[in-house]
C-alpha atoms as a PDB file:
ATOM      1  CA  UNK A   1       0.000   0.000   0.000  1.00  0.00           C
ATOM      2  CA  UNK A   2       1.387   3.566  -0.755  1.00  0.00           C
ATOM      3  CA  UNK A   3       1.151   6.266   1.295  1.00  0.00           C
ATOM      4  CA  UNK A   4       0.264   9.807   0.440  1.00  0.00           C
ATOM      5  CA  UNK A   5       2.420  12.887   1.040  1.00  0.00           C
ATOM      6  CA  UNK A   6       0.121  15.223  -0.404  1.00  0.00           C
ATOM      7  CA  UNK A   7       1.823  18.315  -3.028  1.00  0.00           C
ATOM      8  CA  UNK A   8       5.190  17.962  -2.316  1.00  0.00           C
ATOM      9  CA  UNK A   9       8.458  18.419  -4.683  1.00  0.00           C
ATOM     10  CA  UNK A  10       9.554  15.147  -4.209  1.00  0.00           C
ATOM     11  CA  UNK A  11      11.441  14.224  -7.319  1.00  0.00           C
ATOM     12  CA  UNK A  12      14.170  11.847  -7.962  1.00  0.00           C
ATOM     13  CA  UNK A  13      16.667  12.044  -8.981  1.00  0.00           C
ATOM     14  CA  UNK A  14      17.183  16.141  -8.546  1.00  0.00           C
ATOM     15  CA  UNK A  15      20.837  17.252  -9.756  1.00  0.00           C
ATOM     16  CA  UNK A  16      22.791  19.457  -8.046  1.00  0.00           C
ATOM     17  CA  UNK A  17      24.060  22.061 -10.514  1.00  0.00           C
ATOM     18  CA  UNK A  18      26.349  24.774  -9.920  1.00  0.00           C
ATOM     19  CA  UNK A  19      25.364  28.107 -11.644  1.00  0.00           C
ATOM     20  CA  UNK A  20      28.153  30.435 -12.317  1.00  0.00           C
ATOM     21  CA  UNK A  21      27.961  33.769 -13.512  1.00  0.00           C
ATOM     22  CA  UNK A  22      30.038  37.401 -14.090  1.00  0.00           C
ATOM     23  CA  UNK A  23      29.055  40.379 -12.294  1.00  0.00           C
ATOM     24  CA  UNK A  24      28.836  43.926 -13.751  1.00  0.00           C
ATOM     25  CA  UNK A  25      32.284  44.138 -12.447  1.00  0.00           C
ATOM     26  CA  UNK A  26      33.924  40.863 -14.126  1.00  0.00           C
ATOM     27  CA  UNK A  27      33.535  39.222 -10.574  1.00  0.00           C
ATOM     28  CA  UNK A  28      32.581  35.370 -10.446  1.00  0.00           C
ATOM     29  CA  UNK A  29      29.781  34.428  -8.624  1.00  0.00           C
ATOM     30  CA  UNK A  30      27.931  30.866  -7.867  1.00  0.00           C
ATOM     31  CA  UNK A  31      24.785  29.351  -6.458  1.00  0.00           C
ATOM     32  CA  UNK A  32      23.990  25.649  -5.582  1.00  0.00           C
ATOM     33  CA  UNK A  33      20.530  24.611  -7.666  1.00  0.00           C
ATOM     34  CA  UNK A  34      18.489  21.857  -7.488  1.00  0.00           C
ATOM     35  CA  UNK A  35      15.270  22.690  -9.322  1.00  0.00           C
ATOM     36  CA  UNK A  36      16.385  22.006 -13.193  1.00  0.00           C
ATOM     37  CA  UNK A  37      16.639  19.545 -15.483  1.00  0.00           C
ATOM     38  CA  UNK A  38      16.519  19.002 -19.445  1.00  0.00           C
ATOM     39  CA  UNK A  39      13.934  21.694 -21.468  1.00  0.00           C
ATOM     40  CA  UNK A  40      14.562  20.591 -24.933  1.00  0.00           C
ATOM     41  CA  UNK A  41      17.480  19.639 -27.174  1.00  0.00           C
ATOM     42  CA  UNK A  42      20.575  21.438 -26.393  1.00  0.00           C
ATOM     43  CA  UNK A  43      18.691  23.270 -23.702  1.00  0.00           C
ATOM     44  CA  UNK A  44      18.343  23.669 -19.859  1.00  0.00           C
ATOM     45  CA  UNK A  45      15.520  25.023 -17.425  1.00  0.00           C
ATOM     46  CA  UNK A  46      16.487  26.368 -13.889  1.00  0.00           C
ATOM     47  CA  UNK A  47      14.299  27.724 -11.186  1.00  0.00           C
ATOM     48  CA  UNK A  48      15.907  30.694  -9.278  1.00  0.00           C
ATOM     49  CA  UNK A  49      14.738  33.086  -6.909  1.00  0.00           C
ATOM     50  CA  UNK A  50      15.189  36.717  -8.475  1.00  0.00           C
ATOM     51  CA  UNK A  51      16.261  37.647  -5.030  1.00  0.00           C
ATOM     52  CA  UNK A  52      19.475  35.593  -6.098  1.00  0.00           C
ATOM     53  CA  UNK A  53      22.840  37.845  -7.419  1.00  0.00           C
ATOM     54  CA  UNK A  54      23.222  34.880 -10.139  1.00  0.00           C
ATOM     55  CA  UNK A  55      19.132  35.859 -11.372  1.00  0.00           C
ATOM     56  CA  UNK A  56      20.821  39.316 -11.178  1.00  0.00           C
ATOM     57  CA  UNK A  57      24.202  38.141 -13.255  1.00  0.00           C
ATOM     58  CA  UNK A  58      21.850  36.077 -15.864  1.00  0.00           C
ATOM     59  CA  UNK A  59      19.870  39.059 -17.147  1.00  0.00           C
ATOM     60  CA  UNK A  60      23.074  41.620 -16.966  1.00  0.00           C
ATOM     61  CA  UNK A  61      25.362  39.105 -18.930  1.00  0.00           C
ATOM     62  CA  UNK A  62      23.022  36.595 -20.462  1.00  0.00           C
ATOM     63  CA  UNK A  63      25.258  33.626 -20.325  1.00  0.00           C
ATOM     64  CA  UNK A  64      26.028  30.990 -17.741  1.00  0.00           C
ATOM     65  CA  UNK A  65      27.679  28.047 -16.809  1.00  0.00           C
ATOM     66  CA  UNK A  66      26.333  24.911 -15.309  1.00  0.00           C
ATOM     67  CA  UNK A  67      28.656  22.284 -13.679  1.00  0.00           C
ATOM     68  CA  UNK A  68      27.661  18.807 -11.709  1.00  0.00           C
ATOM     69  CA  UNK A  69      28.338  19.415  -8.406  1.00  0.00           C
ATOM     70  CA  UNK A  70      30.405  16.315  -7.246  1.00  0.00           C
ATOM     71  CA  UNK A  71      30.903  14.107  -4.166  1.00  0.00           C
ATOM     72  CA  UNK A  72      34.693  15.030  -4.228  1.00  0.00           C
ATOM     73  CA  UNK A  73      33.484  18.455  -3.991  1.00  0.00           C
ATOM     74  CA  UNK A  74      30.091  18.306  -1.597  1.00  0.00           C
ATOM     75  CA  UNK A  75      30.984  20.541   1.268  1.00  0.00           C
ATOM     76  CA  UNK A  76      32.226  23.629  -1.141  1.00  0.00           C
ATOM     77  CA  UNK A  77      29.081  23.064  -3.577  1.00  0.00           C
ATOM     78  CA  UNK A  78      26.372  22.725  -0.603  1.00  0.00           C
ATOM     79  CA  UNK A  79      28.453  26.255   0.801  1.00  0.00           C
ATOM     80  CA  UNK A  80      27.414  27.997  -2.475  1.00  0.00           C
ATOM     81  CA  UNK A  81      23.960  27.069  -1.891  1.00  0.00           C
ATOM     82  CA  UNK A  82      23.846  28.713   1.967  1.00  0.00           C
ATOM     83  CA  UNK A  83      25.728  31.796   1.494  1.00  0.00           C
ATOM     84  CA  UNK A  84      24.701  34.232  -0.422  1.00  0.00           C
ATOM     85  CA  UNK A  85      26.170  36.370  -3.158  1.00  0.00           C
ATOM     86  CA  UNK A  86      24.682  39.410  -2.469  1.00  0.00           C
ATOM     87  CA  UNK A  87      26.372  39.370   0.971  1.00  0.00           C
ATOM     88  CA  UNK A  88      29.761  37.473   0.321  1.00  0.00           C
ATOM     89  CA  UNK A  89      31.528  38.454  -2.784  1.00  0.00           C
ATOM     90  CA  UNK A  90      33.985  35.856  -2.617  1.00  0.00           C
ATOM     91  CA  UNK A  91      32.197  32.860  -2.242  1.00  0.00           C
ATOM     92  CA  UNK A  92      34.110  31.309  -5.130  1.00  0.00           C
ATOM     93  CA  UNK A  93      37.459  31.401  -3.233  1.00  0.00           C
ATOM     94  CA  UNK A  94      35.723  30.605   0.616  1.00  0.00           C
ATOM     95  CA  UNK A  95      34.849  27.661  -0.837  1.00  0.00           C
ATOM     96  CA  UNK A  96      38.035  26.605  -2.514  1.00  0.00           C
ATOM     97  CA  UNK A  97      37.394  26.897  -6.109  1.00  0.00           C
ATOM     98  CA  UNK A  98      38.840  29.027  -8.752  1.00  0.00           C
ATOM     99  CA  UNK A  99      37.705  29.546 -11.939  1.00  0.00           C
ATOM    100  CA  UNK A 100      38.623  30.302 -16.015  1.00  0.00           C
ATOM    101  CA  UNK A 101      37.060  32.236 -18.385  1.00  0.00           C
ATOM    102  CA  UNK A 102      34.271  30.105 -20.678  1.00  0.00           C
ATOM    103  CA  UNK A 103      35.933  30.029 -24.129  1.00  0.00           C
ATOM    104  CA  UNK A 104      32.194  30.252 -25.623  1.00  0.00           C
ATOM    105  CA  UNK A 105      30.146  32.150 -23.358  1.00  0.00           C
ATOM    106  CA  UNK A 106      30.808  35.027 -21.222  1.00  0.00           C
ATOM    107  CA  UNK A 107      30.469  33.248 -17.338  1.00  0.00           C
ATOM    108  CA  UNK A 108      33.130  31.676 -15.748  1.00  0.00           C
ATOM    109  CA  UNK A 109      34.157  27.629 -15.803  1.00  0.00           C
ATOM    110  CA  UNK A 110      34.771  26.135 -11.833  1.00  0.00           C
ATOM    111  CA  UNK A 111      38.266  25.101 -12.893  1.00  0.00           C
ATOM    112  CA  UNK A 112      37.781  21.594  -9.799  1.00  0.00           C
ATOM    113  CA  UNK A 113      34.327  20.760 -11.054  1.00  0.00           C
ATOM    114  CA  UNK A 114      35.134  18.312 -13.966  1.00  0.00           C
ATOM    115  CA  UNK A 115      32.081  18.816 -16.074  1.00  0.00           C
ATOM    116  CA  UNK A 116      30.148  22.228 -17.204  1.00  0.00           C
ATOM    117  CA  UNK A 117      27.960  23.303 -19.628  1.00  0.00           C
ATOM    118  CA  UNK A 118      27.978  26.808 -21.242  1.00  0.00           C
ATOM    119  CA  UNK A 119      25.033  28.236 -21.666  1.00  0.00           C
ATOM    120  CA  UNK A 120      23.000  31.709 -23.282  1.00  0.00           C
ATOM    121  CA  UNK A 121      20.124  32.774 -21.896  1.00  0.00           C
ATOM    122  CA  UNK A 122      17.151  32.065 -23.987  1.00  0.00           C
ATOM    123  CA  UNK A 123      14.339  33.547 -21.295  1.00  0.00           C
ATOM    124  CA  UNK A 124      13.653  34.666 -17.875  1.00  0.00           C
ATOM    125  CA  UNK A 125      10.828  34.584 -16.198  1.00  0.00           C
ATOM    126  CA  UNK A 126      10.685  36.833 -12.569  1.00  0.00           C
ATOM    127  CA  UNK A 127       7.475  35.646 -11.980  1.00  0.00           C
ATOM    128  CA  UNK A 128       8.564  32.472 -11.263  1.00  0.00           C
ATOM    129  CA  UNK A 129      12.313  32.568 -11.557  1.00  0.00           C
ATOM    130  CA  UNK A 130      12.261  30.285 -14.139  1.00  0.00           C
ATOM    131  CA  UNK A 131      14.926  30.203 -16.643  1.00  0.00           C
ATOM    132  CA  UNK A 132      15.905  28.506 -20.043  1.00  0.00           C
ATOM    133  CA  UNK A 133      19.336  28.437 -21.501  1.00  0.00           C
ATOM    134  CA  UNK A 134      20.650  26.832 -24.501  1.00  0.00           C
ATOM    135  CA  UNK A 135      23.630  24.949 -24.084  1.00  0.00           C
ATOM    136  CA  UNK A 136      26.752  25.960 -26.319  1.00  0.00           C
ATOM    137  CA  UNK A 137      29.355  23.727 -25.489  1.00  0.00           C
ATOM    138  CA  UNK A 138      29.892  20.635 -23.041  1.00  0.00           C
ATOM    139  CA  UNK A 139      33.321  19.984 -21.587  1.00  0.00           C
ATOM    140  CA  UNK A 140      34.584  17.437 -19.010  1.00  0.00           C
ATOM    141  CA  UNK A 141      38.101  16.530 -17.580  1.00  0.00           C
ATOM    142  CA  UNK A 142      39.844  13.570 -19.332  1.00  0.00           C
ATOM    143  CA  UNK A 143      39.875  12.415 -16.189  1.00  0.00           C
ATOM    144  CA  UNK A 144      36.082  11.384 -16.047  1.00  0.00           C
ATOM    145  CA  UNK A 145      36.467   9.658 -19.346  1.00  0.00           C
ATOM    146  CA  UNK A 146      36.236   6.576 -20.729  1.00  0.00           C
ATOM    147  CA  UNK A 147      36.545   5.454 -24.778  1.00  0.00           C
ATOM    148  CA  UNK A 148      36.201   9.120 -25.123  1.00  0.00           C
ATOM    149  CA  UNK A 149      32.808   9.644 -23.265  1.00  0.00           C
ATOM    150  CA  UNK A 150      31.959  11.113 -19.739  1.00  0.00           C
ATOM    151  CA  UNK A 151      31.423   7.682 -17.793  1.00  0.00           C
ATOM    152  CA  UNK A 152      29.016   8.579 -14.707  1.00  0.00           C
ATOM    153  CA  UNK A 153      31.555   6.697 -12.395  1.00  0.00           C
ATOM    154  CA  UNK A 154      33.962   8.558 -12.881  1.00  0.00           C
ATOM    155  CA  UNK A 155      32.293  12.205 -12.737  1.00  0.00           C
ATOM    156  CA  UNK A 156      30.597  10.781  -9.405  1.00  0.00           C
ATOM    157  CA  UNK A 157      27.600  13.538  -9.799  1.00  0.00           C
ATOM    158  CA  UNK A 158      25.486  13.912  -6.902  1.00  0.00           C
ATOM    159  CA  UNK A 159      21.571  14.365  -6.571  1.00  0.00           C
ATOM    160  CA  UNK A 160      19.745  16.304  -4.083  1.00  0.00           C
ATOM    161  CA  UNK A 161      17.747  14.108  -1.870  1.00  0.00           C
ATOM    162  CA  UNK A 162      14.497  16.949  -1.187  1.00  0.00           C
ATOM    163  CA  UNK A 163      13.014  14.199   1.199  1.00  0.00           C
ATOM    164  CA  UNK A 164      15.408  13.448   3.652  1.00  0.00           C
ATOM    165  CA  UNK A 165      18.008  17.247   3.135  1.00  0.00           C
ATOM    166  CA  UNK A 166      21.267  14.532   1.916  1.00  0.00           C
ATOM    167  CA  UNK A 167      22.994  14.245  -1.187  1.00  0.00           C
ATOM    168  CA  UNK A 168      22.967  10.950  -2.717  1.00  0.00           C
ATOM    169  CA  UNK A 169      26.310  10.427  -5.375  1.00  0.00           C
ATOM    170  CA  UNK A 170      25.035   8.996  -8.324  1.00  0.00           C
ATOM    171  CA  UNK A 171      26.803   5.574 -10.411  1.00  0.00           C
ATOM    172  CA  UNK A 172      25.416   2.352 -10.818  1.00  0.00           C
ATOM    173  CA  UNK A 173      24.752   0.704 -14.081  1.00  0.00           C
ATOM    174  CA  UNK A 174      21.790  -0.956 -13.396  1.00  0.00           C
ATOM    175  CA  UNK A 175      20.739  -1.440 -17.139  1.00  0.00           C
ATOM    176  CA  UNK A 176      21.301  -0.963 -20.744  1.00  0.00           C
ATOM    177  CA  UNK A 177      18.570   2.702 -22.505  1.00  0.00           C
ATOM    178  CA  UNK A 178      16.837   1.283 -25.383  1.00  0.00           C
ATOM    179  CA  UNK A 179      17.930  -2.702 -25.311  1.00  0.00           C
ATOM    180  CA  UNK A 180      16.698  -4.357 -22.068  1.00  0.00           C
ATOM    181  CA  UNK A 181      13.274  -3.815 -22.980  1.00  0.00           C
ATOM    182  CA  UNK A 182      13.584  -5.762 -26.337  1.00  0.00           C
ATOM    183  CA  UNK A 183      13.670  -8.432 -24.356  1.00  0.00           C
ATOM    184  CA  UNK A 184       9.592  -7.895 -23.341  1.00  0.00           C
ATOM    185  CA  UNK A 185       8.311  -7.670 -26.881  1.00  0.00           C
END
């Protein structure tokens, strides 16, 4: 028997991105984010709070970055999610991160997060922070590849656990897209 929880954002698995953007003064800034996922091909959709500096960076600059927050990396990407920009300008370099210059878009790359994509903003909406980007260019660390393709295993992404406040790393193959259910017809 299942029990009900009534309207609830209970969703799994939620990623933890980390949204990077440039100031009107060149300065990096970046949030934790949970409430995003896939909009269409080659885009994204985020949800943040206008209140935010990064909703502030996105509509000044346009452009952002998106990298998988990591369990190497869990304590400095859950430290951009509680502090915020507006009030610490270096949050950034608190947390232990530095960053580079995106080669495609104009928002900065988190130089120890080993995959990002760079994204233009398509739309904005205040009303409910909602935003859609479309993604210009993914990179990833050799590091976190295998045969030339970012293996999960080896980027160890976390999700956001909304249930329970944990992060839950991300990894097992449990399963081959678009062959194990051949075997049902």
């Amino acid at each position: 028997m299942k029990k009900n929880f009534g309207k609830q954002t209970y969703l799994y698995p939620m990623p933890v991105f980390i949204i990077a953007t440039y100031d009107e003064n060149g300065n990096a800034n970046a949030m934790n984010a949970a409430w995003g996922g896939t909009h269409d091909t080659n885009q994204i959709w985020i949800c943040i709070d206008p209140s935010h500096k990064t909703a502030k960076n996105l509509l000044l600059k346009k452009a952002f970055t998106v990298s998988m927050a990591d369990s190497e990396h869990v304590a400095a990407c859950d430290y951009l999610g509680i502090e915020s920009g507006n009030k610490v300008g270096n949050k950034l370099e608190k947390a232990g991160f530095t960053v580079s210059k995106s080669e495609f878009v104009d928002a900065p790359v988190i130089n120890e997060l080993p995959m990002c994509l760079e994204c233009e903003l398509v739309s904005y909406e205040a009303e409910t922070g909602c935003m859609v980007g479309n993604i210009i260019n993914v990179s990833a660390e050799e590091a976190v590849l295998t045969d030339g393709k970012i293996d999960v295993s080896k980027l160890k992404p976390i999700t956001y656990d909304p249930v329970n406040h944990k992060y839950v790393q991300l990894g097992e193959v449990v399963g081959q897209a678009f062959s194990d259910g051949k075997k049902i017809k």
